[in-house]
Protein backbone atom coordinates (compact mmCIF):
# COMPACT_ATOMS: atom_id res chain seq x y z
CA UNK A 1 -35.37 9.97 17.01
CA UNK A 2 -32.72 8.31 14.72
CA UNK A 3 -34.23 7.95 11.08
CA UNK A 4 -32.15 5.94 8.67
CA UNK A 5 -32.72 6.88 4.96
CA UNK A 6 -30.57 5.08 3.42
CA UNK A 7 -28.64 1.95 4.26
CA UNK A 8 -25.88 0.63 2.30
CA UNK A 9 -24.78 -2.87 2.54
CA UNK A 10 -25.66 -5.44 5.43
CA UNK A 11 -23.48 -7.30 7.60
CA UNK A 12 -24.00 -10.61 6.12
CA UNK A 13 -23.45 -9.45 2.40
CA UNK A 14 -20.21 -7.91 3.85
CA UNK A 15 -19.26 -11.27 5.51
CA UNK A 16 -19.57 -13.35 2.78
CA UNK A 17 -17.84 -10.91 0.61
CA UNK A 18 -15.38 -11.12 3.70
CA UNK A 19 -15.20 -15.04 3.74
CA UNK A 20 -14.17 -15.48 -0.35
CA UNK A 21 -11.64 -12.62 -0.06
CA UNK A 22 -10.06 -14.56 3.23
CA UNK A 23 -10.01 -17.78 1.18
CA UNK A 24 -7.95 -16.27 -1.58
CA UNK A 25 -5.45 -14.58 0.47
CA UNK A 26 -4.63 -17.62 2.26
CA UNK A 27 -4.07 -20.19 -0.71
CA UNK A 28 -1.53 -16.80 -2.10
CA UNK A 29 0.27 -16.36 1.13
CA UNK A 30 1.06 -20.51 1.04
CA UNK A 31 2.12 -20.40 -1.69
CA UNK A 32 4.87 -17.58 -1.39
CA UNK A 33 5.76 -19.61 1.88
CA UNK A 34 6.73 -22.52 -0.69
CA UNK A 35 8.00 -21.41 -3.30
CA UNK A 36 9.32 -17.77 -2.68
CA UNK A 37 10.57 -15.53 -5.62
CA UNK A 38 8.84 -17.58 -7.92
CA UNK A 39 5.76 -17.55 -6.48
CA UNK A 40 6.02 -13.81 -6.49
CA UNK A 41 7.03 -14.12 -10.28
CA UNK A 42 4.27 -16.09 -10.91
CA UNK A 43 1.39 -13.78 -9.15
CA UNK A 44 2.74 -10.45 -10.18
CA UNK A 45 2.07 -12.23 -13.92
CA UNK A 46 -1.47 -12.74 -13.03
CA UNK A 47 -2.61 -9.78 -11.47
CA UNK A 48 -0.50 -7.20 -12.26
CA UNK A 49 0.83 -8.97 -16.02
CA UNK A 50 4.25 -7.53 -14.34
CA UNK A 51 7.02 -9.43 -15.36
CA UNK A 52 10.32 -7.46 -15.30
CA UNK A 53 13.69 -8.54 -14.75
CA UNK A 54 13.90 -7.57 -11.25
CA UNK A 55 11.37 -6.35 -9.10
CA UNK A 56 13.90 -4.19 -7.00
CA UNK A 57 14.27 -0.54 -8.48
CA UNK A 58 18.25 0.25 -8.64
CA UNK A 59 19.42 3.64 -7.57
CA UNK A 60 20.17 4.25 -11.05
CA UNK A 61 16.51 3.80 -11.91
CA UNK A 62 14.98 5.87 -9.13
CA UNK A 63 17.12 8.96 -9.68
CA UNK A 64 15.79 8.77 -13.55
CA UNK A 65 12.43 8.80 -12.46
CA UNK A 66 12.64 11.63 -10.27
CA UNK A 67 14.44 13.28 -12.74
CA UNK A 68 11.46 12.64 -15.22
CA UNK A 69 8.92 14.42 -12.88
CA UNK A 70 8.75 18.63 -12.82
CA UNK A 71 10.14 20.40 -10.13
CA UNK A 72 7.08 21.87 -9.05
CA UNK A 73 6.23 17.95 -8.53
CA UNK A 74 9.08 17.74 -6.47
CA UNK A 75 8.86 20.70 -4.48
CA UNK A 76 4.62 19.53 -3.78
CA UNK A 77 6.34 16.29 -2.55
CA UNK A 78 9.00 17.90 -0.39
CA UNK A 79 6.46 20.47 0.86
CA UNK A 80 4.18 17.19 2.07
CA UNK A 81 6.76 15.52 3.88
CA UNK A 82 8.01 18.27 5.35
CA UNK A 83 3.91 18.65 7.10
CA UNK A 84 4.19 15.23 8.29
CA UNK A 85 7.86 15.08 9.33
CA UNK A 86 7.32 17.74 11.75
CA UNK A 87 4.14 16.51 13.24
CA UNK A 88 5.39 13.01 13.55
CA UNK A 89 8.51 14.77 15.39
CA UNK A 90 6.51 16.28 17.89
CA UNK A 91 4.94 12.92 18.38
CA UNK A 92 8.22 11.34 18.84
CA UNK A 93 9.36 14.23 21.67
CA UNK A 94 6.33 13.20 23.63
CA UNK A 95 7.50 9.71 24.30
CA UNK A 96 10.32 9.76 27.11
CA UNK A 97 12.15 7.58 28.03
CA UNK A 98 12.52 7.15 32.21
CA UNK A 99 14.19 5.65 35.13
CA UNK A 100 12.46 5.88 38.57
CA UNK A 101 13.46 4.60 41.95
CA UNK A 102 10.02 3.25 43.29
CA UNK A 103 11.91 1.64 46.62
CA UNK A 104 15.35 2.41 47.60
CA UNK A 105 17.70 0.10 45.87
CA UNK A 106 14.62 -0.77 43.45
CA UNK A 107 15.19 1.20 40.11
CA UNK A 108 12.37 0.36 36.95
CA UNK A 109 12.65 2.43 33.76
CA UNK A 110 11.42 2.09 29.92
CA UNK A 111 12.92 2.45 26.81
CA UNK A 112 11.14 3.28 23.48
CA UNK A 113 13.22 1.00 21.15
CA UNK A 114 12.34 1.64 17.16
CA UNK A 115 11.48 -1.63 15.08
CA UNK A 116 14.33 -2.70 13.04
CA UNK A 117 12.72 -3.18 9.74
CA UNK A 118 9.46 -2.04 8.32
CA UNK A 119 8.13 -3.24 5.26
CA UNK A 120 5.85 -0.22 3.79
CA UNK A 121 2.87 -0.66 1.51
CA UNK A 122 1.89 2.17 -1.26
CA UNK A 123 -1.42 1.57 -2.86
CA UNK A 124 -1.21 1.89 -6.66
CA UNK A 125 -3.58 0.62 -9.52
CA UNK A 126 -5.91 3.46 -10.68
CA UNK A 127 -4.68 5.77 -8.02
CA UNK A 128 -1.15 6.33 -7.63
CA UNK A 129 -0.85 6.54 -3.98
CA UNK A 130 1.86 9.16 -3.29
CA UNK A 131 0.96 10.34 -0.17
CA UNK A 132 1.01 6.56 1.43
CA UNK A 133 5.23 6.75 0.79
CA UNK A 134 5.13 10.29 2.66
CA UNK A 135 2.78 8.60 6.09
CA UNK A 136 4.47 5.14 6.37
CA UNK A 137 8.21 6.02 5.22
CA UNK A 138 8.74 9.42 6.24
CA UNK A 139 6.82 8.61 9.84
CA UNK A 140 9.39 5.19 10.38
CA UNK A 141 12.37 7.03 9.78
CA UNK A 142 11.50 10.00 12.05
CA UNK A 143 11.05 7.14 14.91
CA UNK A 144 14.77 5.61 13.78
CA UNK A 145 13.44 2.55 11.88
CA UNK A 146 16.82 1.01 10.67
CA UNK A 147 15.77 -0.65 7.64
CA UNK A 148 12.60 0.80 5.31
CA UNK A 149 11.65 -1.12 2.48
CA UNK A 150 8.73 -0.22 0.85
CA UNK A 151 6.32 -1.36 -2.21
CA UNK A 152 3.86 -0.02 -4.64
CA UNK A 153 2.61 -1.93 -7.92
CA UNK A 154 3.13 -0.93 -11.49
CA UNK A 155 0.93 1.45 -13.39
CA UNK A 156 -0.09 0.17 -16.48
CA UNK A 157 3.21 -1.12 -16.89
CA UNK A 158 5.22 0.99 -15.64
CA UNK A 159 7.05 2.77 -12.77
CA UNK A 160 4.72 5.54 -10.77
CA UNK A 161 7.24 8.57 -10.94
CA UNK A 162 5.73 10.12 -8.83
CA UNK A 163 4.95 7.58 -5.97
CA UNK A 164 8.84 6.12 -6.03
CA UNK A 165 10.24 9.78 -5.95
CA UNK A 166 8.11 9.52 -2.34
CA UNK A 167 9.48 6.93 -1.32
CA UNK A 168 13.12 7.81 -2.28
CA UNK A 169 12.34 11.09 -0.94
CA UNK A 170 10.71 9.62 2.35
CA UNK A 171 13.96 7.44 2.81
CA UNK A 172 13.08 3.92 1.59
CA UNK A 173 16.89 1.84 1.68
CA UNK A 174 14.90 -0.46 -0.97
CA UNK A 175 11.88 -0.08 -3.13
CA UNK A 176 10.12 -2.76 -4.97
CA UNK A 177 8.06 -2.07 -7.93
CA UNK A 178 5.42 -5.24 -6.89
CA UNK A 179 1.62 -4.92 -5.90
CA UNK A 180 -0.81 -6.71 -3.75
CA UNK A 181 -0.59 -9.46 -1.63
CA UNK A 182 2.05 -10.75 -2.99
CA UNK A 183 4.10 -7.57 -2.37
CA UNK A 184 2.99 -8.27 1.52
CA UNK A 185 4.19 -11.57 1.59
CA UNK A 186 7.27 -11.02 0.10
CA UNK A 187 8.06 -8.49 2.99
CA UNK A 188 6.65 -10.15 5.52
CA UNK A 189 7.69 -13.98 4.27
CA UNK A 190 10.90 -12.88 2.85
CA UNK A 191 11.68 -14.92 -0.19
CA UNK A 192 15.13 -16.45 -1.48
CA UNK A 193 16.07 -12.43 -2.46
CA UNK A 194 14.44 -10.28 0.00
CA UNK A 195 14.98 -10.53 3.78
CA UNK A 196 11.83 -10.06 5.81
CA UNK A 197 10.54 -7.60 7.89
CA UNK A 198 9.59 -6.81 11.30
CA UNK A 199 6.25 -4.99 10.81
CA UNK A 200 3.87 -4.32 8.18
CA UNK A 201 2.49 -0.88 7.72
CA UNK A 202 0.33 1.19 4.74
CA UNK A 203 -3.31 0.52 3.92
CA UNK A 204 -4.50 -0.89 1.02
CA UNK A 205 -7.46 -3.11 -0.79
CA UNK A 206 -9.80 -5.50 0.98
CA UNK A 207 -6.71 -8.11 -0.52
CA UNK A 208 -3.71 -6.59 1.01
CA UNK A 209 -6.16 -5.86 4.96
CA UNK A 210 -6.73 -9.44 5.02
CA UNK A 211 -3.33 -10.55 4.29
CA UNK A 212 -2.40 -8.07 7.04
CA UNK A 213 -4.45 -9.37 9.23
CA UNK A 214 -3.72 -13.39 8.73
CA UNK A 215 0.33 -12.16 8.94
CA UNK A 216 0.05 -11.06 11.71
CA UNK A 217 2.11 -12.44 14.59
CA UNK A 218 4.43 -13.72 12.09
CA UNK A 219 5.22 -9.68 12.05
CA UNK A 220 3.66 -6.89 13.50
CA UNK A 221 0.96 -4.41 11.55
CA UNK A 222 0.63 -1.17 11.92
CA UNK A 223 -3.49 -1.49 12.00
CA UNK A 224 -6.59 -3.26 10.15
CA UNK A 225 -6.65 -0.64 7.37
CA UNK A 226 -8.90 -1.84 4.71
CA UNK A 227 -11.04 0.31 2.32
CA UNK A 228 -11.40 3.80 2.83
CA UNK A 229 -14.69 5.28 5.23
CA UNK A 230 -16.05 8.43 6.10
CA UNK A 231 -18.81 9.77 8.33
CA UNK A 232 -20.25 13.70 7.75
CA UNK A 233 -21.30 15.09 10.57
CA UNK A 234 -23.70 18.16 9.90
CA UNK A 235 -26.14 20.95 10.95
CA UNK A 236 -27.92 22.92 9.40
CA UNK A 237 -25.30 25.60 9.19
CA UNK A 238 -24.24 23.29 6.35
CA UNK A 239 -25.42 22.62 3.15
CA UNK A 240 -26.07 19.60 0.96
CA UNK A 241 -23.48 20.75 -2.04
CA UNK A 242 -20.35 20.93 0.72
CA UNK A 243 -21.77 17.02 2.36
CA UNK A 244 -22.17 15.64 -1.64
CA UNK A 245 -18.35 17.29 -2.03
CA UNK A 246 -16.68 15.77 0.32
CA UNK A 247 -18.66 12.03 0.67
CA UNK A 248 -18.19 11.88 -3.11
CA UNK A 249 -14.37 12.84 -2.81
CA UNK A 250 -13.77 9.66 -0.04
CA UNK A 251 -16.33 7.74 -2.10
CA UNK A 252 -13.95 7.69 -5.12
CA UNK A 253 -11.27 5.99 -3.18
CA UNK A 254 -13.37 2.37 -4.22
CA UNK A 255 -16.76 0.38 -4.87
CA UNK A 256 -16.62 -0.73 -1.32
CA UNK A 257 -15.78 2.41 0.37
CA UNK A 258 -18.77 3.85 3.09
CA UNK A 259 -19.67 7.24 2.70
CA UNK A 260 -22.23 7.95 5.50
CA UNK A 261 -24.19 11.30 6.15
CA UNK A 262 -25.62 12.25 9.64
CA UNK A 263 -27.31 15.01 10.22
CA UNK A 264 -30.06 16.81 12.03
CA UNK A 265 -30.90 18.96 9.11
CA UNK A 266 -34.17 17.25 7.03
CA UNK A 267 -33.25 19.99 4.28
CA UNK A 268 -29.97 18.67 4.02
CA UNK A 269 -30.85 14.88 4.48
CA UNK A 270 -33.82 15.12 1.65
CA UNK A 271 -31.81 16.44 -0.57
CA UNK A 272 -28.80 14.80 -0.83
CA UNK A 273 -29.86 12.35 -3.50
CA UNK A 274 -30.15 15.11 -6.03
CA UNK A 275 -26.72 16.49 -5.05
CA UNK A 276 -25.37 13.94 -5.44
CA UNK A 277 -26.92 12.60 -8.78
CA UNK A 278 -26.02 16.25 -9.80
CA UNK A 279 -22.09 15.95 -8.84
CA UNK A 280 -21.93 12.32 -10.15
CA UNK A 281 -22.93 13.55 -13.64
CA UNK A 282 -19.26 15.67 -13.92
CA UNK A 283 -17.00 13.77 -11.24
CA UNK A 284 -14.33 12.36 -13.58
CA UNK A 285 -14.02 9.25 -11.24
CA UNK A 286 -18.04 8.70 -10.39
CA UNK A 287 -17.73 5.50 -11.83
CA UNK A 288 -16.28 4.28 -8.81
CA UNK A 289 -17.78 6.69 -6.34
CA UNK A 290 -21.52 6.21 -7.69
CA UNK A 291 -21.05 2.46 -7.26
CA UNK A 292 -19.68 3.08 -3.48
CA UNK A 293 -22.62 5.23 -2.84
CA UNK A 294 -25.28 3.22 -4.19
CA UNK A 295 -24.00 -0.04 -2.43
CA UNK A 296 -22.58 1.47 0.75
CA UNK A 297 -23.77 4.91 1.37
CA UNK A 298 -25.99 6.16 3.99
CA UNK A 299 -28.10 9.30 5.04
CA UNK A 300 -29.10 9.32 8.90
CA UNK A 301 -31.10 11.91 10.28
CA UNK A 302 -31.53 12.73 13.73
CA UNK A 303 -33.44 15.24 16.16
CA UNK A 304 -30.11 16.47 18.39
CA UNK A 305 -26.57 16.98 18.31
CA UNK A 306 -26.69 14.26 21.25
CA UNK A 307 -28.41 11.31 19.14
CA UNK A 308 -25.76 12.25 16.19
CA UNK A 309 -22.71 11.70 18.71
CA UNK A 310 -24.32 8.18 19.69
CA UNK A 311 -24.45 7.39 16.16
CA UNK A 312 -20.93 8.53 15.39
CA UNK A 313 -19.20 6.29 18.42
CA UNK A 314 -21.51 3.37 17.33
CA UNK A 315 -20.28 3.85 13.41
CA UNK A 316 -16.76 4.31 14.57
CA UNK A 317 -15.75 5.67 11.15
CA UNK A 318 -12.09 6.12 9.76
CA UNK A 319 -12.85 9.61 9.23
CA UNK A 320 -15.01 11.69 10.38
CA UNK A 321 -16.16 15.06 9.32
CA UNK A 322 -17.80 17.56 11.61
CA UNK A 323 -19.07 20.46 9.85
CA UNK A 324 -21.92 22.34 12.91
CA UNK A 325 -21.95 25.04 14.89
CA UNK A 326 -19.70 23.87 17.55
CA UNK A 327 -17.50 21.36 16.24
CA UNK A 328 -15.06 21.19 19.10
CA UNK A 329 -18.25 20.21 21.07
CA UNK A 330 -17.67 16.49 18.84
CA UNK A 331 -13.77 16.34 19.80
CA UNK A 332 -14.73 17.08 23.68
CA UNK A 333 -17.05 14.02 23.55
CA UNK A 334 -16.36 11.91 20.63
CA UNK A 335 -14.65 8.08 21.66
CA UNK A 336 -14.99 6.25 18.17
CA UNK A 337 -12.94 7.81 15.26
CA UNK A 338 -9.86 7.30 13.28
CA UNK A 339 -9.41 11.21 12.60
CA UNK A 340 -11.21 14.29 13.25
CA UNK A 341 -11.12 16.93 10.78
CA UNK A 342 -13.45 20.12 12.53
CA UNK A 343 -15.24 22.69 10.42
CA UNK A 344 -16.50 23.53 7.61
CA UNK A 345 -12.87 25.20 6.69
CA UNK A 346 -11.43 21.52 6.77
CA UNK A 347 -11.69 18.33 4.68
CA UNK A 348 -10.42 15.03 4.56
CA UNK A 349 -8.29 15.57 1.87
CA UNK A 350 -6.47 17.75 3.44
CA UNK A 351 -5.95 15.15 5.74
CA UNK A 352 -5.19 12.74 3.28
CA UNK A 353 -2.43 14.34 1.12
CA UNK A 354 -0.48 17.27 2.96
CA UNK A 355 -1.64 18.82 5.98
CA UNK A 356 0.78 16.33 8.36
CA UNK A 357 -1.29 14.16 10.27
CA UNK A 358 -1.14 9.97 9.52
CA UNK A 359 -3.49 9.14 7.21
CA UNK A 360 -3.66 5.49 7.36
CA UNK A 361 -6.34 5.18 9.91
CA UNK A 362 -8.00 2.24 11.68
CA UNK A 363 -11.80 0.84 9.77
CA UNK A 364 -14.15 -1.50 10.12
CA UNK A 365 -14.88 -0.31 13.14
CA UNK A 366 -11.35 -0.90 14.57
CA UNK A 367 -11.45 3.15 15.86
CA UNK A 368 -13.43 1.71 18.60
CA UNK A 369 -9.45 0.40 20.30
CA UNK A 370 -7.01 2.12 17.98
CA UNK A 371 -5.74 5.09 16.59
CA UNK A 372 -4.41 5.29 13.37
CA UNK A 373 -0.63 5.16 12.29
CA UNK A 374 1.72 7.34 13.97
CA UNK A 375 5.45 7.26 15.13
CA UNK A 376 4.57 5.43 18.54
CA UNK A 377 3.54 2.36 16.15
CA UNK A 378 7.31 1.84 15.06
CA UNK A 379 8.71 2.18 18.71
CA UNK A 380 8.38 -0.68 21.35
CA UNK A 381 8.30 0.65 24.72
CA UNK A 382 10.08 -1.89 27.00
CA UNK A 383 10.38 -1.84 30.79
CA UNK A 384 13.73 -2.93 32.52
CA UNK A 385 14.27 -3.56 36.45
CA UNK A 386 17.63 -3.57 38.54
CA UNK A 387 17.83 -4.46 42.21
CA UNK A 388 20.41 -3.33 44.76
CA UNK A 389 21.55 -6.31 47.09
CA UNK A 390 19.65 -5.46 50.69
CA UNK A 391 16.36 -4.23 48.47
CA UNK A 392 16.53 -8.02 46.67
CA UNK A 393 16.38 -8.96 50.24
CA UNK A 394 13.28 -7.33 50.98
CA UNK A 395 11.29 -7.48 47.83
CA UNK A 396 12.56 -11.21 47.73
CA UNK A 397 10.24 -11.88 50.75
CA UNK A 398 7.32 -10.36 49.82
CA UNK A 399 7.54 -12.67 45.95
CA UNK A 400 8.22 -15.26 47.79
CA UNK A 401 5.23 -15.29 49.72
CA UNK A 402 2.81 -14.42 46.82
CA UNK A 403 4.53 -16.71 44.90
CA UNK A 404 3.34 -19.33 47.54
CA UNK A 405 -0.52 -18.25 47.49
CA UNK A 406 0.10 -19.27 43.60
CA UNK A 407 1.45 -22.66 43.94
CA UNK A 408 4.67 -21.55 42.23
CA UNK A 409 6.99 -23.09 43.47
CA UNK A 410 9.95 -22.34 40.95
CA UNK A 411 9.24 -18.73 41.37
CA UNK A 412 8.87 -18.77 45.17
CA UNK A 413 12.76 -20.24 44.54
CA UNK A 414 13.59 -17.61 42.82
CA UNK A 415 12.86 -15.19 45.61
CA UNK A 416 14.34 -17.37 48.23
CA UNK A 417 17.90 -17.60 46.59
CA UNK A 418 18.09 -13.70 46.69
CA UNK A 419 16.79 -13.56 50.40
CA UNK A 420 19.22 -16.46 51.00
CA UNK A 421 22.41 -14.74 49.42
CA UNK A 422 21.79 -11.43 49.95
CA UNK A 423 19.99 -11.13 53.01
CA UNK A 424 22.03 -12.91 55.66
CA UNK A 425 19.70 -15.54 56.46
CA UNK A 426 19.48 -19.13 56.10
CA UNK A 427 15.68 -19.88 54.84
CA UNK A 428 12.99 -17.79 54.26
């Protein structure tokens, strides 16, 4: 039996906090559509009270703040990208290219063709984001992105060292110091100064999701990635101080990030509350994490490893943490997830910051029809088809026929040119 202990927030307080946030990010995204840079100008002013003389950062400007930052800050960075360079590598070396000959004369292949330009988000704010420059730059060039222009916003007035040494690192060509939706648009939209973008990738607030998601068409996005969510999957070879650990450290990420517990220990599910109130009381940052636990946290307990799997696929979480006897048991069976992380030796941190895998991930229950980031996002794989003269002949006939169950008559024309010139005969 599935016993739910907790419940954080329902579906209609999350839709009406969904409907206000969709209202402001359209009247924003109009008005960058109008009235371009200074409609950038203008917002940056009002959210960010940004207003320097150009948002681009000039080579001269990056290389002082990476010189600003110590080398073992450097050599952290470099270590990072290195993680997800190589795993993003292997991702690209398992996408082929191929030409078959499925008839004789009758050759179809594909291509994997990179985007041309990506625009790249980096989170900022209260947390510097640096690991966002490392997932979204580092993965576009490794699929042979052309142009990579990328964005994070000020911190407390002024340049994140850190974050832009990422980026410059990663392989941005430009790098805007510019936050929010605004910094979307502008990539997206383009503006008088900035030429737009193919695709929009990076996660960010329930702001920058939304304007995503209403942007998109106009470009392509790399997923709905909105606030941060993660599920903890545990027995009772676990305990409640490792499940408080590592909700609290996803909890953190924002007031409106889920933190969910399931489990089929009752020791573990009873006495969470205290662990938690007991971690709270020294987390430096629990005045964001309480709020996301007391708003949008959950404890679910359940009699088998079966009813927690069920659970898991229905949640579809962003992350998801298995920490039981058998943990591979959950990746054998599992549908519903962003990322797996397996074991108690694991965390989503790990996840998050260095070990090489994407960590912008699909939420909201998107996990239920996407993955999350990866190099495969930035390529388009496109089909092409070439005929040989007496195969034209014969496929011609068999369109032209189909084409004729349809009612198509342009199409069935088509056909019946090629069987006309190329097969020696005077109708079809």
């Amino acid at each position: 039996m599935i016993r739910y202990l907790k419940k954080g927030a329902t579906e209609a307080e999350t839709a009406e906090a969904d409907r206000k946030v969709r209202h402001t990010v359209e009247a924003i995204l109009e008005d960058v559509a109008q009235r371009g840079d200074a409609a950038i100008r203008d917002l940056s002013i009002r959210f960010d009270k940004w207003e320097p003389a150009r948002f681009r950062l000039s080579d001269d400007e990056i290389q002082a703040l990476i010189r600003s930052l110590p080398d073992q800050t450097i050599e952290d960075i470099k270590f990072a990208q290195a993680q997800i360079r190589r795993f993003a590598e292997a991702q690209r070396a398992s996408l082929q290219d191929f030409e078959i000959e499925t008839l004789p004369g009758i050759r179809l292949g594909q291509k994997n063709i990179p985007v041309n330009s990506v625009g790249c988000y980096v989170p900022g704010g209260r947390y510097p984001m640096v690991a966002s420059a490392h997932m979204s730059v580092v993965t576009a060039r490794v699929a042979g992105v052309k142009r990579v222009i990328a964005c994070t916003p000020p911190l407390n007035g002024v340049a994140p060292a850190a974050t832009v040494a990422a980026m410059a690192l990663g392989g941005a060509d430009e790098i805007y110091l510019l936050g929010g939706i605004q910094a979307v648009a502008m990539m997206a939209l383009g503006t008088e100064t900035v030429q737009a973008v193919d695709m929009l990738v990076g996660p960010g607030n329930a702001y920058v999701a939304e304007a995503k998601r209403q942007l998109y068409g106009r470009v392509g996005i790399d997923l709905f990635a909105g606030p941060t969510e993660t599920l903890i999957i545990a027995d009772d070879t676990c305990d409640a101080e490792m499940c408080a650990t590592d909700l609290l450290g996803q909890a953190e990420h924002g007031p409106t990030s889920p933190a969910i517990l399931l489990t089929t220990s009752a020791k573990i599910a009873e006495g969470i509350e205290v662990e938690i109130a007991r971690q709270l009381a020294r987390l430096p940052t629990a005045d964001v994490a309480s709020v996301a636990w007391r708003d949008h946290g959950q404890v679910i307990l359940c009699d088998t490893d079966e009813e927690m799997l069920t659970e898991a696929d229905r949640i579809a979480s962003e992350h998801v943490q298995v920490m039981t006897r058998d943990p591979r048991w959950f990746l054998a069976n599992m549908t519903n997830y962003g990322a797996l992380f397996l074991g108690k030796e694991t965390n989503v941190a790990y996840g998050d910051k260095v070990i090489g895998t994407n960590h912008t991930l699909p939420t909201k229950k998107a996990a239920r029809y996407t993955g999350g980031l990866w190099v495969g996002k930035f390529l388009k794989t496109c089909t092409y088809q070439q005929v040989d003269p007496a195969a034209t002949a014969m496929i011609g006939e068999y369109c032209s026929r189909l084409c004729a169950i349809e009612n198509f008559a342009g199409h069935k024309e088509q056909a019946d040119l090629r069987v006309r010139r190329y097969g020696g005969k005077n109708t079809v």
